[in-house]
Protein backbone atom coordinates (compact mmCIF):
# COMPACT_ATOMS: atom_id res chain seq x y z
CA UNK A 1 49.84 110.65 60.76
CA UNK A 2 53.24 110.71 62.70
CA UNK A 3 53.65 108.66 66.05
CA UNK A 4 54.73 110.79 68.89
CA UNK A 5 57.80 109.69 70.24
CA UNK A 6 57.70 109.19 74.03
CA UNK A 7 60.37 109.58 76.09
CA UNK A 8 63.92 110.77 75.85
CA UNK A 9 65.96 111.00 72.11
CA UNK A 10 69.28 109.11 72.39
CA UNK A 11 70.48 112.64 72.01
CA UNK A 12 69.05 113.42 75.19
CA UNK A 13 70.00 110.57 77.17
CA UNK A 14 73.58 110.69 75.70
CA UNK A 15 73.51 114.47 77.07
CA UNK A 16 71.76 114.02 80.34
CA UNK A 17 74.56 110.96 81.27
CA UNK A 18 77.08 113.55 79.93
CA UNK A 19 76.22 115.71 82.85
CA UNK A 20 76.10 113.15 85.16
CA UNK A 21 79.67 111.57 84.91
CA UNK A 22 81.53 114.66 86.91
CA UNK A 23 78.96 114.11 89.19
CA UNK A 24 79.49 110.57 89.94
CA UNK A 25 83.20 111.21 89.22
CA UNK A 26 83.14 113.91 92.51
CA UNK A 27 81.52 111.28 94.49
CA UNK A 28 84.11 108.36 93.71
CA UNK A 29 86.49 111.20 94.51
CA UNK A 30 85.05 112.14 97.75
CA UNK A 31 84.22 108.18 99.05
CA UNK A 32 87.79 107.24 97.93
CA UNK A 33 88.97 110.03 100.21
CA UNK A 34 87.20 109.58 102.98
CA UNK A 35 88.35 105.92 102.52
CA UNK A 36 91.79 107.35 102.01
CA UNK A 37 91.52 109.42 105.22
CA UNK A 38 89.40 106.31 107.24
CA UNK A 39 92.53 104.24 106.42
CA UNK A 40 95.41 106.85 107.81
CA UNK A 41 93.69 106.80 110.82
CA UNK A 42 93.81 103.75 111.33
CA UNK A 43 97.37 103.25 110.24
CA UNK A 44 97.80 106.09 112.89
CA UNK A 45 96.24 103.98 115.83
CA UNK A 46 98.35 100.77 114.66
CA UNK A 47 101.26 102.84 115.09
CA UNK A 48 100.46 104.13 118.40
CA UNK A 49 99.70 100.61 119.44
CA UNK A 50 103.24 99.34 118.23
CA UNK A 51 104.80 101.94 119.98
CA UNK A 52 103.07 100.90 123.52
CA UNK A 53 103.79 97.06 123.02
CA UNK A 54 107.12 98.36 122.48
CA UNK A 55 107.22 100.43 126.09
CA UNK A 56 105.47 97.19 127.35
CA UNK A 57 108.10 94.83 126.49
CA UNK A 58 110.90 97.31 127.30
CA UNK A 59 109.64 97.33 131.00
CA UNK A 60 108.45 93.73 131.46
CA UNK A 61 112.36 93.05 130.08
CA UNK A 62 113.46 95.29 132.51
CA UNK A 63 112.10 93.58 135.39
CA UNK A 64 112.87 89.90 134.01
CA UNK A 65 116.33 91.07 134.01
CA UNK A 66 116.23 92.95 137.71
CA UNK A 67 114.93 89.57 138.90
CA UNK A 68 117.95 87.62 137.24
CA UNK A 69 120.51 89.49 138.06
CA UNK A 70 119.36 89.95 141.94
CA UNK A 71 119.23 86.24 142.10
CA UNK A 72 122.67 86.03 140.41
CA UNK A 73 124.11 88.36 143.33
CA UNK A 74 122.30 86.12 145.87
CA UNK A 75 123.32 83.16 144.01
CA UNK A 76 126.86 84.24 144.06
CA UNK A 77 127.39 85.29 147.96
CA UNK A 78 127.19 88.66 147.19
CA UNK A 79 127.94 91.21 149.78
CA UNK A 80 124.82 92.45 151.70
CA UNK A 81 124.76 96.05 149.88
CA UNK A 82 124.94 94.43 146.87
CA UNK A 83 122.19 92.39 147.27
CA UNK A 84 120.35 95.63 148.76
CA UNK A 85 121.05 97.16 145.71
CA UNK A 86 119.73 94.49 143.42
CA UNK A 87 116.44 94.21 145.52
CA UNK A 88 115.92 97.44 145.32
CA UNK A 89 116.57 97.67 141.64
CA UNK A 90 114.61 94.63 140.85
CA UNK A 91 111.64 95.82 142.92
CA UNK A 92 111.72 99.32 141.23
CA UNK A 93 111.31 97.43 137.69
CA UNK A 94 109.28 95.50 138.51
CA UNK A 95 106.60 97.39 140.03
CA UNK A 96 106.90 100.07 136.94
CA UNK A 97 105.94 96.29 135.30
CA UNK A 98 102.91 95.83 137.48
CA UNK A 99 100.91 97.94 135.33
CA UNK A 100 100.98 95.64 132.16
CA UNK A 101 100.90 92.39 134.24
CA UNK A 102 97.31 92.86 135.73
């Protein structure tokens, strides 16, 4: 009397994971793109972020250097329109500043 095997052959299972590797392969595929597409987006983001630092410090330097120079004029007797014109300049940097300083 023969004993019934149970279960799968190792033909079977050897044919059954056969069929599953492009399957698992599709989904490695799919999370590393997603991954792939999670990390551009980010990289996007960073790079937006860099470029308004960069518009921050361009502005705040802007001011910092209105102030200097209108106390150089002052600081030097300069001539009444001249220190006008370096009020005026420093307080139009400055307030574009205002912005990033509160």
């Amino acid at each position: 009397m023969g004993h019934a095997r149970r279960g799968l052959t190792r033909r079977q299972i050897l044919q059954a994971s056969a069929g599953a590797l492009p399957l698992i392969a599709v989904t490695r595929s799919a999370a590393a793109q997603a991954r792939s597409q999670q990390l551009q987006s980010q990289i996007a983001d960073s790079a937006g972020q860099v470029t308004e630092l960069q518009q921050e410090k361009t502005v705040l330097g802007q001011c910092i250097t209105s102030i200097n120079n209108f106390f150089t004029v002052v600081g030097e007797n300069g001539t009444s329109a001249q220190q006008s014109t370096a009020q005026t300049t420093m307080e139009t940097d400055c307030n574009a500043a205002q912005k990033y300083l509160n």
